[in-house]
Protein backbone atom coordinates (compact mmCIF):
# COMPACT_ATOMS: atom_id res chain seq x y z
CA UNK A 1 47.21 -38.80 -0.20
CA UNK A 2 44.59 -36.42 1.23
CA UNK A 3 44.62 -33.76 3.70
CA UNK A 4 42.06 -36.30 5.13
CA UNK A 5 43.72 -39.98 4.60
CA UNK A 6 46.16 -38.21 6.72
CA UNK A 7 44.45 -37.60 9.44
CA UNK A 8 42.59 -40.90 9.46
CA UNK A 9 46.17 -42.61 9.08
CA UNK A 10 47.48 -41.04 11.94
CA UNK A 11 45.19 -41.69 14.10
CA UNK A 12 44.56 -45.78 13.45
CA UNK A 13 48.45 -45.48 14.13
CA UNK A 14 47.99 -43.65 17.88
CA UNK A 15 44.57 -45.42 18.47
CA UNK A 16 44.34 -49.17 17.52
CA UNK A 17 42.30 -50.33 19.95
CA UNK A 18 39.23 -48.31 21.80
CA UNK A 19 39.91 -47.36 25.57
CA UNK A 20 37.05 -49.74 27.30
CA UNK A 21 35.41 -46.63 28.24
CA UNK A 22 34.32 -46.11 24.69
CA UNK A 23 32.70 -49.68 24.89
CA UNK A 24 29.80 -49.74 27.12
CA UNK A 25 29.54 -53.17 28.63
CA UNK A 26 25.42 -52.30 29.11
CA UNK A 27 24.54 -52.58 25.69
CA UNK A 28 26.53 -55.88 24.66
CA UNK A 29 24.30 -58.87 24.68
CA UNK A 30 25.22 -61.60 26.88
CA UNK A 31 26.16 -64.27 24.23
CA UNK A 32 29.01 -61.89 22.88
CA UNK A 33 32.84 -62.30 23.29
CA UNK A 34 34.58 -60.39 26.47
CA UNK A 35 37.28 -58.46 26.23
CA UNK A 36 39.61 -60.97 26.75
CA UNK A 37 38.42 -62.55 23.34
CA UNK A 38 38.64 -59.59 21.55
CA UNK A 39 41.67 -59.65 18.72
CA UNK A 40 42.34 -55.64 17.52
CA UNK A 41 43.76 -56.06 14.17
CA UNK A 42 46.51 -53.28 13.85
CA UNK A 43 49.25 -52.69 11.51
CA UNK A 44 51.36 -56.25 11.71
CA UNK A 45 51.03 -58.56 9.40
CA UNK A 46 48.14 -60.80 9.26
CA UNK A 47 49.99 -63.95 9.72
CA UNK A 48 50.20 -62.52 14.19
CA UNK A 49 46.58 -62.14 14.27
CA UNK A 50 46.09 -65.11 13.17
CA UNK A 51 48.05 -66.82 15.74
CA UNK A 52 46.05 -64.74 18.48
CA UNK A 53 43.10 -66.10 17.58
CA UNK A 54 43.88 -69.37 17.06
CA UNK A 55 45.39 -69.21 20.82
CA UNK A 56 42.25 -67.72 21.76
CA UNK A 57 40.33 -71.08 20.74
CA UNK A 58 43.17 -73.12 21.62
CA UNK A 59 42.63 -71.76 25.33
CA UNK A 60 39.15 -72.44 25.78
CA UNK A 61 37.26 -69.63 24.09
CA UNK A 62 34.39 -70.25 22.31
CA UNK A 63 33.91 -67.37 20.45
CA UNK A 64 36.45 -64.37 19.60
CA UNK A 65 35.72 -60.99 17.84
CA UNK A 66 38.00 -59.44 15.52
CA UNK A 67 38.02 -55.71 15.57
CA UNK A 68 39.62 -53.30 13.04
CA UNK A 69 38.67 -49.81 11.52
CA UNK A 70 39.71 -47.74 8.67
CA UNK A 71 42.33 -49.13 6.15
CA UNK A 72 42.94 -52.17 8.65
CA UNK A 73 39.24 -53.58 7.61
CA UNK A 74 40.64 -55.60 4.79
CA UNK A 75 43.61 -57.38 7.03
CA UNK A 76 41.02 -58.37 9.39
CA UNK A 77 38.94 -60.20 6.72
CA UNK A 78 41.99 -61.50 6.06
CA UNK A 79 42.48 -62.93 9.49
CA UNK A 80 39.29 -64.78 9.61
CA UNK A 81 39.53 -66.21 6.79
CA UNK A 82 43.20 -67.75 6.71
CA UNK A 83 41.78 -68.98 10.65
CA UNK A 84 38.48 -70.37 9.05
CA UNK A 85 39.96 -71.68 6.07
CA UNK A 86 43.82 -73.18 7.31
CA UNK A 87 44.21 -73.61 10.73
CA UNK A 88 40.36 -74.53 11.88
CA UNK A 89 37.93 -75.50 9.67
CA UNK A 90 35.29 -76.38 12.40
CA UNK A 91 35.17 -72.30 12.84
CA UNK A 92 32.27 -70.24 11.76
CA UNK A 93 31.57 -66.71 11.04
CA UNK A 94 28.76 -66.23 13.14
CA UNK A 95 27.96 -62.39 12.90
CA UNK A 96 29.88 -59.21 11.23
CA UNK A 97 28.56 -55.92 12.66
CA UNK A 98 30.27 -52.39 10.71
CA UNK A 99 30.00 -49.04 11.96
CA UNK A 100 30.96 -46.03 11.49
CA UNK A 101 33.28 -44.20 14.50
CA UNK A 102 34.05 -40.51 14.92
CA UNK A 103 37.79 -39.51 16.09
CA UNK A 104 38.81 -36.77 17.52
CA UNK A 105 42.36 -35.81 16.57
CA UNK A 106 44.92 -33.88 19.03
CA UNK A 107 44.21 -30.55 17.09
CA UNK A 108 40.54 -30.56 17.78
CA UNK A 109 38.84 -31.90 14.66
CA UNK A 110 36.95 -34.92 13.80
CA UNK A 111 37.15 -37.45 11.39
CA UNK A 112 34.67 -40.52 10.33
CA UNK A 113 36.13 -43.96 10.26
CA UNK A 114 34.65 -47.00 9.24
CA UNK A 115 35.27 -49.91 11.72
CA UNK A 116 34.33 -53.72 11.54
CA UNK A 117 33.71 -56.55 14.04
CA UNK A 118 34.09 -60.32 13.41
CA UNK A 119 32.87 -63.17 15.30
CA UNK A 120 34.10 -66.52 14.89
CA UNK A 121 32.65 -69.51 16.87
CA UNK A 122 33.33 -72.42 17.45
């Protein structure tokens, strides 16, 4: 493991989710999910992010956005599709958005991390 992977490691483990400053509410269209349909896929197993979403649905919600970055990317594609394909079938992938976020790590220097978004509807 790199110098690098390092870094990047130990920061998805201190940072899983962005503070909400780091989201500006301004430029999110309308139609998206709010925060409190947002699903930050972290280092559990899949199988628990699964079960948020699904209680997302089950609670009313429309749509729900699954977030990860880094390493993490693949678990969340994981996560939609055990949702889409086992527990509802009626859910879509409407839209997958990547980016690309720069950290900043205690010591002072920055790091590029790729980071995904998800959304399922209903």
């Amino acid at each position: 493991m790199t110098e690098e992977e390092k870094k990047v490691e130990a920061m998805e483990t201190k940072e899983e989710a962005p503070a909400p400053a780091e989201v500006p509410a301004a430029t999110e269209a309308p139609a998206r999910a709010r925060d409190d349909n947002v699903v930050f896929v972290g280092k559990k197993g899949a199988m628990g992010y699964v079960l948020a979403v699904v209680t997302q649905f089950n609670n009313g919600a429309t749509e729900v956005s699954i977030k990860a970055r880094g390493k993490l990317i693949s678990r969340a594609v994981d996560v939609a599709e055990i949702v889409k394909n086992r527990f509802m079938p009626d859910v879509k992938v409407t839209d997958i958005a990547i980016s690309t976020e720069e950290l900043t790590s205690e010591d002072g220097s920055k790091s590029k991390v790729s980071a995904m978004e998800i959304i399922l509807k209903k």
